[in-house]
Protein backbone atom coordinates (compact mmCIF):
# COMPACT_ATOMS: atom_id res chain seq x y z
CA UNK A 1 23.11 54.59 5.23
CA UNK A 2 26.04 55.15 2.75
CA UNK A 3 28.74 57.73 3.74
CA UNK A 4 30.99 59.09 1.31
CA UNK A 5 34.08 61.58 2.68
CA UNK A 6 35.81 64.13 0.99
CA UNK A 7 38.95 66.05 1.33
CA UNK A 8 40.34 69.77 0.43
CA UNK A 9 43.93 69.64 1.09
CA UNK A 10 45.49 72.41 -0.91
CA UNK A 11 48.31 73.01 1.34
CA UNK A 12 50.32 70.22 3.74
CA UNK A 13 49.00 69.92 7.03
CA UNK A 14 51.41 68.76 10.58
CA UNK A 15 51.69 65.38 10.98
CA UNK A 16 53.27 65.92 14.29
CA UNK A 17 50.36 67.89 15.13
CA UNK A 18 47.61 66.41 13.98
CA UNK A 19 48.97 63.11 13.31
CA UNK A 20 47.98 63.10 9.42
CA UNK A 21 49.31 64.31 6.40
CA UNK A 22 49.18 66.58 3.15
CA UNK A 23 47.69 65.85 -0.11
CA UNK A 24 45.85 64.15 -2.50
CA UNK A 25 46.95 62.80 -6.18
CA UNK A 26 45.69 66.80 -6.72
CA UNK A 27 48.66 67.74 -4.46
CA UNK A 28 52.04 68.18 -6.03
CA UNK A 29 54.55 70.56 -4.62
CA UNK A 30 55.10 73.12 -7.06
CA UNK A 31 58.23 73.25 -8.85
CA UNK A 32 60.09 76.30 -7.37
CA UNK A 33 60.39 80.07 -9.26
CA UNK A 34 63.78 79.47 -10.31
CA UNK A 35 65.57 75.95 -10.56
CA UNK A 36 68.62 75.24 -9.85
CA UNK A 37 71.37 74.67 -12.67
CA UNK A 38 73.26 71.09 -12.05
CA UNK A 39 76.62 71.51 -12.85
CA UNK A 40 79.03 68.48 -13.13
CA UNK A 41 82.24 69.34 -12.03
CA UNK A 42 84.86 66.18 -11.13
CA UNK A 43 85.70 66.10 -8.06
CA UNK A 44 89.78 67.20 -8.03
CA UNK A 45 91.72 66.79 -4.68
CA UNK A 46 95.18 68.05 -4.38
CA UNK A 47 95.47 66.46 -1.13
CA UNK A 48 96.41 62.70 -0.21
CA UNK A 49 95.43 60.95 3.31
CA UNK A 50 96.30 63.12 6.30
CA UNK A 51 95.70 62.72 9.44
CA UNK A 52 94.04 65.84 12.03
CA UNK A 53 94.30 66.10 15.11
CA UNK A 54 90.68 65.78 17.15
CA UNK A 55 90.35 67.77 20.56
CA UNK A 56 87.75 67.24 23.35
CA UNK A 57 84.81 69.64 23.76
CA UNK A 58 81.82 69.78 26.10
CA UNK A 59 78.52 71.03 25.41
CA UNK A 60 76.79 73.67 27.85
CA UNK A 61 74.17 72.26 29.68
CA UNK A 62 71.01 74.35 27.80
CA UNK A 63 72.17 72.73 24.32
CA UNK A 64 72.81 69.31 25.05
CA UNK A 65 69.42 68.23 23.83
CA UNK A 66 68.88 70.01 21.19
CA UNK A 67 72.51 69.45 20.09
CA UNK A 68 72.85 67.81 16.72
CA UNK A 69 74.12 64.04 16.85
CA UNK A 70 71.10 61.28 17.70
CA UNK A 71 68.54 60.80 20.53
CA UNK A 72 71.32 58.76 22.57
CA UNK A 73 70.22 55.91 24.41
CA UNK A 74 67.02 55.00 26.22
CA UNK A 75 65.28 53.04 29.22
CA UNK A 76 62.07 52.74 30.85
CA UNK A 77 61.07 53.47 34.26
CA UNK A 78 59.80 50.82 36.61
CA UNK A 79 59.55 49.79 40.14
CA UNK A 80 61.14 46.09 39.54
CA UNK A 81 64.97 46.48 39.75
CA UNK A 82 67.06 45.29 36.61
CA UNK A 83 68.66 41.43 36.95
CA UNK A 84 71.92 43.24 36.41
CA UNK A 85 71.59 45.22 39.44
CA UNK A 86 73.73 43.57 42.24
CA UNK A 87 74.50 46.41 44.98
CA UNK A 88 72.77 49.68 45.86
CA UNK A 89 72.66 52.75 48.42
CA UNK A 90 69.97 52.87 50.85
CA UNK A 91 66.55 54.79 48.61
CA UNK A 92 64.81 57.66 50.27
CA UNK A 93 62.17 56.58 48.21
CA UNK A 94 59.70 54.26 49.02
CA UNK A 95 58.83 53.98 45.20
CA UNK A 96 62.76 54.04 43.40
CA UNK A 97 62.35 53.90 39.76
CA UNK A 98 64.70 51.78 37.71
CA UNK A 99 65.75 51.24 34.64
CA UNK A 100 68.37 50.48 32.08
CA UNK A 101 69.56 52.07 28.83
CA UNK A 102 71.20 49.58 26.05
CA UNK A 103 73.32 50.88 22.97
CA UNK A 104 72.27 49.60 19.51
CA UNK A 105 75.37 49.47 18.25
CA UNK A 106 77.75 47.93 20.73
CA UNK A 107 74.97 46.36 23.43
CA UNK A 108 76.44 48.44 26.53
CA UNK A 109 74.18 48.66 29.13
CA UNK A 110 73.86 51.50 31.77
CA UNK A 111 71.48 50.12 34.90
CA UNK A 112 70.24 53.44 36.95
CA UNK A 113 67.92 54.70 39.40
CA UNK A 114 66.05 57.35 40.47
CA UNK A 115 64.94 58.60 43.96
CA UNK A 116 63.59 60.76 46.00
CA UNK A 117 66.69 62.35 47.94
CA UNK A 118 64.31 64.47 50.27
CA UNK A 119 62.05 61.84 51.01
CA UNK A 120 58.96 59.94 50.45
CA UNK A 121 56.60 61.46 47.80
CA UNK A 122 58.84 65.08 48.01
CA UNK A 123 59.88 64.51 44.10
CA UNK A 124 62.25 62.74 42.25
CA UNK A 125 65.75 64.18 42.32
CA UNK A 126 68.45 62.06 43.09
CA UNK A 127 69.90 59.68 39.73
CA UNK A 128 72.50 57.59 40.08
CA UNK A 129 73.67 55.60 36.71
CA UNK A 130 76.27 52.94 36.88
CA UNK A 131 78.78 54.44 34.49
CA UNK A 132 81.21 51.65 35.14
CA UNK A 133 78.86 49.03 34.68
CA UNK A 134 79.51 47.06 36.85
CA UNK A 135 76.14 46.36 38.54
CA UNK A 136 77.21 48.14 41.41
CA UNK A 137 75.55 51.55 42.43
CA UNK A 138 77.18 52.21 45.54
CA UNK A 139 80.57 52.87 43.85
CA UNK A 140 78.71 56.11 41.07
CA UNK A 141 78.19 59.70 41.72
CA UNK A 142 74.46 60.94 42.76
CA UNK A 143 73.84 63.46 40.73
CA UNK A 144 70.68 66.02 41.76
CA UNK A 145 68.43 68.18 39.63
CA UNK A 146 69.55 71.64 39.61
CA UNK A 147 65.71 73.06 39.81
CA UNK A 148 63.06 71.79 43.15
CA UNK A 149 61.24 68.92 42.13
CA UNK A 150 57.53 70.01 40.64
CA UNK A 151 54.62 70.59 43.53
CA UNK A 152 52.24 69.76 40.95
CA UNK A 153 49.63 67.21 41.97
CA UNK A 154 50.97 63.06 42.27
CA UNK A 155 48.15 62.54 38.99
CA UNK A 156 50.49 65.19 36.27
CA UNK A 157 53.22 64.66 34.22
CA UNK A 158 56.87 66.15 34.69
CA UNK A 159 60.20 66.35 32.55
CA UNK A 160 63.51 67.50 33.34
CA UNK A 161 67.26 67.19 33.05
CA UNK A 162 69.92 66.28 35.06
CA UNK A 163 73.27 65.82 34.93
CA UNK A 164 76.38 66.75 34.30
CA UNK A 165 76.87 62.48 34.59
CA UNK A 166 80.60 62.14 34.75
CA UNK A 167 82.44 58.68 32.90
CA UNK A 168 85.05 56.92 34.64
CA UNK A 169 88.19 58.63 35.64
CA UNK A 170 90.00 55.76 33.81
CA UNK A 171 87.60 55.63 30.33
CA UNK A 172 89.01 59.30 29.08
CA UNK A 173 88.29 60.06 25.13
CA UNK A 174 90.90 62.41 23.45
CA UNK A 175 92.34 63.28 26.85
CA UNK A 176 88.50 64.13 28.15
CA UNK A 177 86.55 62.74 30.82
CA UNK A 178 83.37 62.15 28.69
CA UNK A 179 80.03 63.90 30.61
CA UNK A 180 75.95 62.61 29.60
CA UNK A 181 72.64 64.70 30.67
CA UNK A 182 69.58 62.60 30.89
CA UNK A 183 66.03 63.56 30.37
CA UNK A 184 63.83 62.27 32.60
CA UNK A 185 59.62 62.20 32.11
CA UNK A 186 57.60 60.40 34.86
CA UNK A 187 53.86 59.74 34.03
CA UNK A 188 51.47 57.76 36.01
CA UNK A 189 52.39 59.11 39.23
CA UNK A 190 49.39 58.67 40.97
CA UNK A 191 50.01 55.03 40.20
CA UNK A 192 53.52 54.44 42.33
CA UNK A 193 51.53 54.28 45.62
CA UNK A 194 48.04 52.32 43.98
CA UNK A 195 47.12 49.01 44.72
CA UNK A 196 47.02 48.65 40.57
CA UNK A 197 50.83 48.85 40.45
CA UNK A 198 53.06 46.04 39.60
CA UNK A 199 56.54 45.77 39.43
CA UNK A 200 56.52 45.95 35.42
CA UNK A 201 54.31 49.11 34.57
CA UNK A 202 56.52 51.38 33.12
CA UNK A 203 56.07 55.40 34.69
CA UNK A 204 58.16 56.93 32.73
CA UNK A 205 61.48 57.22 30.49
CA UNK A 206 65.02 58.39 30.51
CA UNK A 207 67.11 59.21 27.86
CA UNK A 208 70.90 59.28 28.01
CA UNK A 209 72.66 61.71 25.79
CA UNK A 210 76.52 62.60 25.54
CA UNK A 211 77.66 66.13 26.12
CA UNK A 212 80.74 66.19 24.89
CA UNK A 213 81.84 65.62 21.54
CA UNK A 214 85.49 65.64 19.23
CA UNK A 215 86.41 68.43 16.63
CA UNK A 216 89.31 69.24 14.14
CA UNK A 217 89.75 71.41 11.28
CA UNK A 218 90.23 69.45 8.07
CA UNK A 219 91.83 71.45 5.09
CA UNK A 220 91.01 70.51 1.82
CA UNK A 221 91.82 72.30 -1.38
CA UNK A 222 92.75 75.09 0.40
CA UNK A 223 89.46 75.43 1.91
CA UNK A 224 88.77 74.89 5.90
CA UNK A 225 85.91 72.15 7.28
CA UNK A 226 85.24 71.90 10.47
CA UNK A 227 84.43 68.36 11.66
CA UNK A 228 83.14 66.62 14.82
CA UNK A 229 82.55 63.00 16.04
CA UNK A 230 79.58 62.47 18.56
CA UNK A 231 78.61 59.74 20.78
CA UNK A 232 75.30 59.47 19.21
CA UNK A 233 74.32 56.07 21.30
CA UNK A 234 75.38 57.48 24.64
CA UNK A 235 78.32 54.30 25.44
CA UNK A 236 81.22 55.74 25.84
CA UNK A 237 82.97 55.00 23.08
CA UNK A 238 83.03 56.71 19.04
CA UNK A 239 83.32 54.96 15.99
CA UNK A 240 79.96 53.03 16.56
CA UNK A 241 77.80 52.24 12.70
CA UNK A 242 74.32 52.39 12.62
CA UNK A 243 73.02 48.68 12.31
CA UNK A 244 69.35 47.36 10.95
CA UNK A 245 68.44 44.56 13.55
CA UNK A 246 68.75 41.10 13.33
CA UNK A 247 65.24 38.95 12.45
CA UNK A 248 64.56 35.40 12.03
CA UNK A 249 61.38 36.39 10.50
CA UNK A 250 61.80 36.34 6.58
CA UNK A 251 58.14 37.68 5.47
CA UNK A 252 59.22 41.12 7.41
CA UNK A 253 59.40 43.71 5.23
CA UNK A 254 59.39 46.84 7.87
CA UNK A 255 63.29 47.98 8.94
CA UNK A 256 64.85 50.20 10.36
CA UNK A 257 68.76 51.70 11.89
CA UNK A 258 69.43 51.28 15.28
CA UNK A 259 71.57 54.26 17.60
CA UNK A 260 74.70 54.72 16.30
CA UNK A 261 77.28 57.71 16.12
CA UNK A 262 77.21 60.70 14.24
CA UNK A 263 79.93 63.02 11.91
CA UNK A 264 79.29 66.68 12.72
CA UNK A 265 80.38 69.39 9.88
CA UNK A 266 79.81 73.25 10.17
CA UNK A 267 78.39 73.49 6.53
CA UNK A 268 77.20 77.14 6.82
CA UNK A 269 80.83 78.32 8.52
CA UNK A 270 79.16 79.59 11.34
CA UNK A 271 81.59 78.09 13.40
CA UNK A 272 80.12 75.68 15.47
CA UNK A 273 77.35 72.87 14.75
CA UNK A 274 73.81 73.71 14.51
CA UNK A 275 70.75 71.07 14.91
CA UNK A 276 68.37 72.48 11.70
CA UNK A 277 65.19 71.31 10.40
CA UNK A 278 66.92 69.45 7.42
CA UNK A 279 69.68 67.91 9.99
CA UNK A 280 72.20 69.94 7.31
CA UNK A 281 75.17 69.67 9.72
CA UNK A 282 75.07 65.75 10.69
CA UNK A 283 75.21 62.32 9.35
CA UNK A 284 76.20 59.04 10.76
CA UNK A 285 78.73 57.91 11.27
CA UNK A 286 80.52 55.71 8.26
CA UNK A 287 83.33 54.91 5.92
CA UNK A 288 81.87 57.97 3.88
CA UNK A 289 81.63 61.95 4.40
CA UNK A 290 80.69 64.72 2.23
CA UNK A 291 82.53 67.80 2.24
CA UNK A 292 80.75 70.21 0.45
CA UNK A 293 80.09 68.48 -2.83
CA UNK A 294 83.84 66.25 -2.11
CA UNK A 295 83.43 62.50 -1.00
CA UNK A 296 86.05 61.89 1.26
CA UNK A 297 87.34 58.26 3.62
CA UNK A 298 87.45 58.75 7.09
CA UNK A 299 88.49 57.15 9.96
CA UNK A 300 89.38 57.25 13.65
CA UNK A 301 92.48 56.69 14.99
CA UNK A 302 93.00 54.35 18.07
CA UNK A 303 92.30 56.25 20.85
CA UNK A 304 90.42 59.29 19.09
CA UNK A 305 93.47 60.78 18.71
CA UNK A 306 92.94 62.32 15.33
CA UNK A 307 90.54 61.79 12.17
CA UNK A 308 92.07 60.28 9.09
CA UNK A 309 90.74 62.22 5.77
CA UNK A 310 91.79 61.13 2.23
CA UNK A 311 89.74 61.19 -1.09
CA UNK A 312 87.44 58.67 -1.93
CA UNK A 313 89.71 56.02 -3.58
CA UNK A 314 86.91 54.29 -5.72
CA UNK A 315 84.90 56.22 -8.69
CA UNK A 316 81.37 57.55 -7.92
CA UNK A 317 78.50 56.92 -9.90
CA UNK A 318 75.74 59.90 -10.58
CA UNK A 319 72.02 59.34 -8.60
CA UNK A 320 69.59 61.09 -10.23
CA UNK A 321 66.74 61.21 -7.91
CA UNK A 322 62.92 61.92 -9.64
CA UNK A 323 60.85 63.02 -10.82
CA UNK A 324 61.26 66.24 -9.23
CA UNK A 325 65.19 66.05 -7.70
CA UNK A 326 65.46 69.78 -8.03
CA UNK A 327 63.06 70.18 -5.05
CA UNK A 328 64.82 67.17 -3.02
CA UNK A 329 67.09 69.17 -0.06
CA UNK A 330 68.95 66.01 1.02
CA UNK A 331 68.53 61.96 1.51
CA UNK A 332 69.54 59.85 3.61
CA UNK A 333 70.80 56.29 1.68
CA UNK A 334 71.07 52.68 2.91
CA UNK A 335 74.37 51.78 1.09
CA UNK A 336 74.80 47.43 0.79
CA UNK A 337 78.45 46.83 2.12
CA UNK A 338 80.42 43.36 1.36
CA UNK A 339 79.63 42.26 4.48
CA UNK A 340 76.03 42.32 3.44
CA UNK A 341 75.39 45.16 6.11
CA UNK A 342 73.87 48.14 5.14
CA UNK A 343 75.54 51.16 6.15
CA UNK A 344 73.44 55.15 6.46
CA UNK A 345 75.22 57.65 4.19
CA UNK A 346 74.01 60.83 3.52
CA UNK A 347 75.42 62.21 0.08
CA UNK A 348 75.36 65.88 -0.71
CA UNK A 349 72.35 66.80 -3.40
CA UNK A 350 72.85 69.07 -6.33
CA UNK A 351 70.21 70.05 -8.54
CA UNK A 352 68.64 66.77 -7.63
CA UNK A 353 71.54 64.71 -8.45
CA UNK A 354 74.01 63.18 -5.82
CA UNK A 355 77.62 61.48 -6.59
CA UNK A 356 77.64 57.69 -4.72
CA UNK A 357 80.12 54.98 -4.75
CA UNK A 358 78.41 52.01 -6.78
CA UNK A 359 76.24 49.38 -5.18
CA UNK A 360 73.03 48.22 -3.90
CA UNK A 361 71.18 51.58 -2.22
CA UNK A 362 67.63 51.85 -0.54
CA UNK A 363 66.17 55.27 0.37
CA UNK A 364 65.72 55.49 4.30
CA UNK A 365 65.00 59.55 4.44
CA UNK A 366 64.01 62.34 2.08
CA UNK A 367 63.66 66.33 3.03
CA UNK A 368 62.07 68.33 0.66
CA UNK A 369 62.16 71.94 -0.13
CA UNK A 370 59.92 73.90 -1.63
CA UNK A 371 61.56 78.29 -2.09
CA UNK A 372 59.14 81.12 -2.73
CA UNK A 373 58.96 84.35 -0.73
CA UNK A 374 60.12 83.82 2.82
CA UNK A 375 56.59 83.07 3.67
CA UNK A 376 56.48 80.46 1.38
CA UNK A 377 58.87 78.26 2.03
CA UNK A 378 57.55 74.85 2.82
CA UNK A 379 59.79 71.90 4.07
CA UNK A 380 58.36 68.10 4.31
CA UNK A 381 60.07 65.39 6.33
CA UNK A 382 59.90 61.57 5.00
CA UNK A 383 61.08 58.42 6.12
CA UNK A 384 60.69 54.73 4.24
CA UNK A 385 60.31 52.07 6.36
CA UNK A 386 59.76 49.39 3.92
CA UNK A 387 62.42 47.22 2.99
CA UNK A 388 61.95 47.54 -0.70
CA UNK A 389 64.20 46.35 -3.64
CA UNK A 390 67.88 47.84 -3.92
CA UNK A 391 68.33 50.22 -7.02
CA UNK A 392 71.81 49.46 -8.29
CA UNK A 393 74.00 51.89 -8.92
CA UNK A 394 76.70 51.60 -11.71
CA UNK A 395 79.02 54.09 -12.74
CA UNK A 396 79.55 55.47 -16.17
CA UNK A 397 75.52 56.28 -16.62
CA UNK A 398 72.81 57.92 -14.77
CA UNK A 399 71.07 55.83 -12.25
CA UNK A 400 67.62 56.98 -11.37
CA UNK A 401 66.07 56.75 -7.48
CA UNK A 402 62.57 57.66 -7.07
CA UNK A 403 61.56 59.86 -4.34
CA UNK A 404 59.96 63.46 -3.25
CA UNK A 405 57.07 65.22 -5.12
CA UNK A 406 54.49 64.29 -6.84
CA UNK A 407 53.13 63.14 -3.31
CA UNK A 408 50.35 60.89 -3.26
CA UNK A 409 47.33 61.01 -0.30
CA UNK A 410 45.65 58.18 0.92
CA UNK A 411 42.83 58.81 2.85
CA UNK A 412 40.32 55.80 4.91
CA UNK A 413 37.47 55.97 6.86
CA UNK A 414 35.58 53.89 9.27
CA UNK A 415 33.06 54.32 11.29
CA UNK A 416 32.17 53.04 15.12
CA UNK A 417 29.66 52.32 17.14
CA UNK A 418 29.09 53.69 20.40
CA UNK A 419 28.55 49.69 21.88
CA UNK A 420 32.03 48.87 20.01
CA UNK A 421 33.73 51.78 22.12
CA UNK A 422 32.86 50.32 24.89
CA UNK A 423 30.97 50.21 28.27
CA UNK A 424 33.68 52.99 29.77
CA UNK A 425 32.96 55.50 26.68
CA UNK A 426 29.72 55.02 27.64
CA UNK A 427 30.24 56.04 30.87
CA UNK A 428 32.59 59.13 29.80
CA UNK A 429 30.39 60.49 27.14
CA UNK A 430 27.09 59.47 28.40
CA UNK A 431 24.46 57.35 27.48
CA UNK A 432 24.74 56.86 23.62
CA UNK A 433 22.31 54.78 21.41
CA UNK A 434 23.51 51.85 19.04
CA UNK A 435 22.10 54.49 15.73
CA UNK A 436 24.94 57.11 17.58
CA UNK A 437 28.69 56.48 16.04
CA UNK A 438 32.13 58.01 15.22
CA UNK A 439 33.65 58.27 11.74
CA UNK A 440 37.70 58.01 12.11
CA UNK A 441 39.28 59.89 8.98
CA UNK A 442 43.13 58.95 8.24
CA UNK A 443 45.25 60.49 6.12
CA UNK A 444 48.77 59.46 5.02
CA UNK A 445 50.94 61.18 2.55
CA UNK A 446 53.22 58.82 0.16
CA UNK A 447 56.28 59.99 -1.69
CA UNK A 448 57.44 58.87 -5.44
CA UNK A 449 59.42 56.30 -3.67
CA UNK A 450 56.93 54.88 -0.96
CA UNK A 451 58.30 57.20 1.68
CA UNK A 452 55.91 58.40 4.51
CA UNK A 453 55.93 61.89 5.03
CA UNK A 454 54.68 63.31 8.29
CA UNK A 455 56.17 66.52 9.22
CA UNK A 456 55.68 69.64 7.69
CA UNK A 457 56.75 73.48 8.29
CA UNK A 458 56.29 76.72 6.66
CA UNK A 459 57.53 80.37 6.80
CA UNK A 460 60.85 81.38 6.88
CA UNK A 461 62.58 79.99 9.43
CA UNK A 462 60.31 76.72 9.30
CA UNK A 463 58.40 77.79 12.17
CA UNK A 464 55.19 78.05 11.52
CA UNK A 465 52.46 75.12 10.91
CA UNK A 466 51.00 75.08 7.26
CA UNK A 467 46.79 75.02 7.67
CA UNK A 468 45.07 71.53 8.52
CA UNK A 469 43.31 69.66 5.56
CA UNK A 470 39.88 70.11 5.73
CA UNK A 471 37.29 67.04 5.29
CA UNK A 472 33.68 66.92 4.19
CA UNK A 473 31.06 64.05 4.66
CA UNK A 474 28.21 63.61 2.46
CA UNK A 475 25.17 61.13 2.44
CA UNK A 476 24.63 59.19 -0.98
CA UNK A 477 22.05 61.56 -2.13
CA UNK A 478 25.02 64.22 -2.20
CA UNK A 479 24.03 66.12 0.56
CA UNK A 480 26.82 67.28 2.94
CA UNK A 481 25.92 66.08 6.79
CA UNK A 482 29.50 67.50 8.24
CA UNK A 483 32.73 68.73 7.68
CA UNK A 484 35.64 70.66 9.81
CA UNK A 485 39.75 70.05 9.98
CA UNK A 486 41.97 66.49 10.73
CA UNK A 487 43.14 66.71 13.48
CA UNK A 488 43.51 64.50 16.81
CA UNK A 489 39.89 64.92 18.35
């Protein structure tokens, strides 16, 4: 029998949702009501290089994790103890989880541990992470979970966060004593006391992220920017670049940045930094930073003791991104150094053009904006993963990079047997004859530069899902046998 499957996507759908995406070749994001007018003004500083003072901050505790500034850095948990791992206090535990987190950037590695300070199966509570890294856990704080552990049965999932996780007295940033939260999820908990355990299942994760950060006030034409520096990879250190990994594999096209650290800037004046859909008030950490529409050199000075800010010495060269740049909210750019390193900038978008210093670039990240009424508003999220050809960028002409609407859908289907699921489906869903199967309907939504989008939000304050695509399957004869939504399920 010959299946043939249809789609109705008129709106996006959420990827992070329903793990698919938004249109077909019939989908286009419509060009907004009113467009805005690209000016080109030069970019005029009256100020040379000057150095501003950076002062320590901490983060409260209910913000570190939604605080703007990277995902930090992360481990797995598991019963067998890292190799680093020379000394330890006694565990309460008779199942301690361990673990280590590494930093992209610089390769620092934090061994910790987790146990269960009021005893055997009462809940994990107790961390202890070896801030001076020095393999030795006897010589680091405990720190416990301000809220009980969860009485929820061994088999269920929990989350939480702990800290504050104090640095070394003698490691102080800025005149600081840098602090870290982690977040902690356990799964498989009815495993830890199994006979099916081994020493290398993982039961969980933790993620270690900074809570402080560094701030100053950088003047420029007359106007006041406030800028931070975060330890986006959770090592104890700032000035860390965002790095694509090593490979010995040539054919591999797929890359990617690892952790690295982040610039903050307040670009709405609000007075502090704010973690938005579009990621408006962040971008790592580089050579480069956009102030307003004003490229601008920066660097740390030794010791974090204030942030050198001068204008960009070299000429910039216009990016006109298409075909539809006026509904492109911001990229994110691999920039080619010397070095032959690529290096994240994120350059400030105007009417769908974007001043860059020349060289080789690669789109990494695109969000797109689409303005109506408030409940209209629709923002789309999407990343390229494919290591693609550089566009050069000269100055003295416009250089075109493709990305944003129209968007393209690709949709596939396939269909499985019950006896290819399985002899446990079987079992779950019952007896099932080899006539009975399942048709698996993907969806994936490509950009005008082969970027993957897969988030999508609506409304006004991007809070609200847009509808799920819907799907229809017809027989050959035309007849339509079953439809409904995508959607995991």
């Amino acid at each position: 029998m010959i299946w043939v499957v249809e789609t109705t996507i008129d709106r996006p759908v959420d990827c992070e949702q329903a793990g698919l995406s938004l249109s077909s070749e019939k989908f286009a994001i419509m060009r907004p009501a009113f467009v805005y007018a690209l000016v080109t003004v030069a970019a005029v500083f009256t100020a040379s290089a000057e150095d501003f003072p950076l002062t320590f901050r901490t983060i409260p505790p209910k913000d570190v994790m939604s605080f703007p500034g990277g995902l930090g850095s992360q481990g797995q948990l598991q019963l067998a103890k890292p190799a680093k791992l020379k000394q330890e206090p006694r565990a309460m535990s008779r199942h301690p989880l361990y673990g280590e987190c590494t930093s992209g950037a610089s390769g620092a590695t934090f061994i910790f541990r987790l146990d269960e300070s009021k005893g055997d199966g009462r809940g994990y509570d107790q961390l202890i992470v070896d801030m001076n890294q020095n393999g030795n856990l006897t010589d680091d704080s405990a720190v416990q979970r301000d809220t009980p552990p969860s009485d929820r049965p061994a088999a269920s999932a929990e989350q939480f966060v702990i800290g504050p996780i104090r640095a070394p007295a003698d490691k102080p940033v800025a005149g600081g004593r840098p602090i870290y939260y982690a977040r902690v999820y356990i799964s498989n908990r009815q495993l830890l006391s199994s006979a099916r355990q081994t020493p290398n299942m993982v039961f969980g994760q933790l993620m270690l992220k900074a809570g402080w950060y560094l701030d100053t006030t950088v003047r420029l034409n007359s106007v006041n920017h406030k800028v931070g520096v975060i330890d986006g990879d959770s090592n104890l250190r700032l000035g860390d670049v965002a790095q694509t990994p090593a490979s010995g594999n040539r054919a591999q096209t797929s890359w990617y940045f690892g952790a690295g650290d982040y610039l903050l800037v307040d670009a709405d004046g609000s007075g502090r930094f704010e973690n938005d859909v579009f990621q408006s008030e962040v971008c790592p950490f580089g050579p480069i930073l956009y102030l307003g529409s004003k490229a601008c050199k920066i660097a740390l000075a030794p010791g974090c003791k204030s942030l050198r800010v001068e204008p960009w010495p070299e000429p910039l060269a216009e990016l006109a991104l298409q075909p539809r740049g006026d509904q492109v909210r911001n990229v994110t750019l691999a920039w080619k150094r010397p070095s032959g390193q690529w290096q994240l900038i994120r350059p400030t978008v105007t009417g769908g053009k974007a001043m860059v210093p020349a060289g080789d670039y690669r789109l990494y990240a695109c969000n797109l904006l689409r303005k109506g009424t408030a409940a209209d508003h629709l923002m789309l999220s999407g990343t390229q993963r494919n290591a693609q050809t550089p566009v050069i960028v000269s100055t003295g002409k416009v250089n075109p990079l493709s990305c944003g609407a129209p968007l393209e859908i690709k949709v596939t289907a396939a269909r499985e047997t019950a006896s290819a699921r399985g002899p446990l489906f079987n079992r779950l869903g019952g007896a099932l004859r080899d006539s009975d199967f399942t048709v698996f309907i993907n969806a994936t939504v490509i950009g005008a530069g082969g970027e993957f989008y897969s988030t999508f939000l609506a409304g006004d304050h991007f809070q609200s899902k847009p509808p799920k695509p819907t799907f229809s399957i017809t027989d050959a004869g035309g007849r339509t046998v079953a439809n409904g939504n995508l959607e995991y399920g």
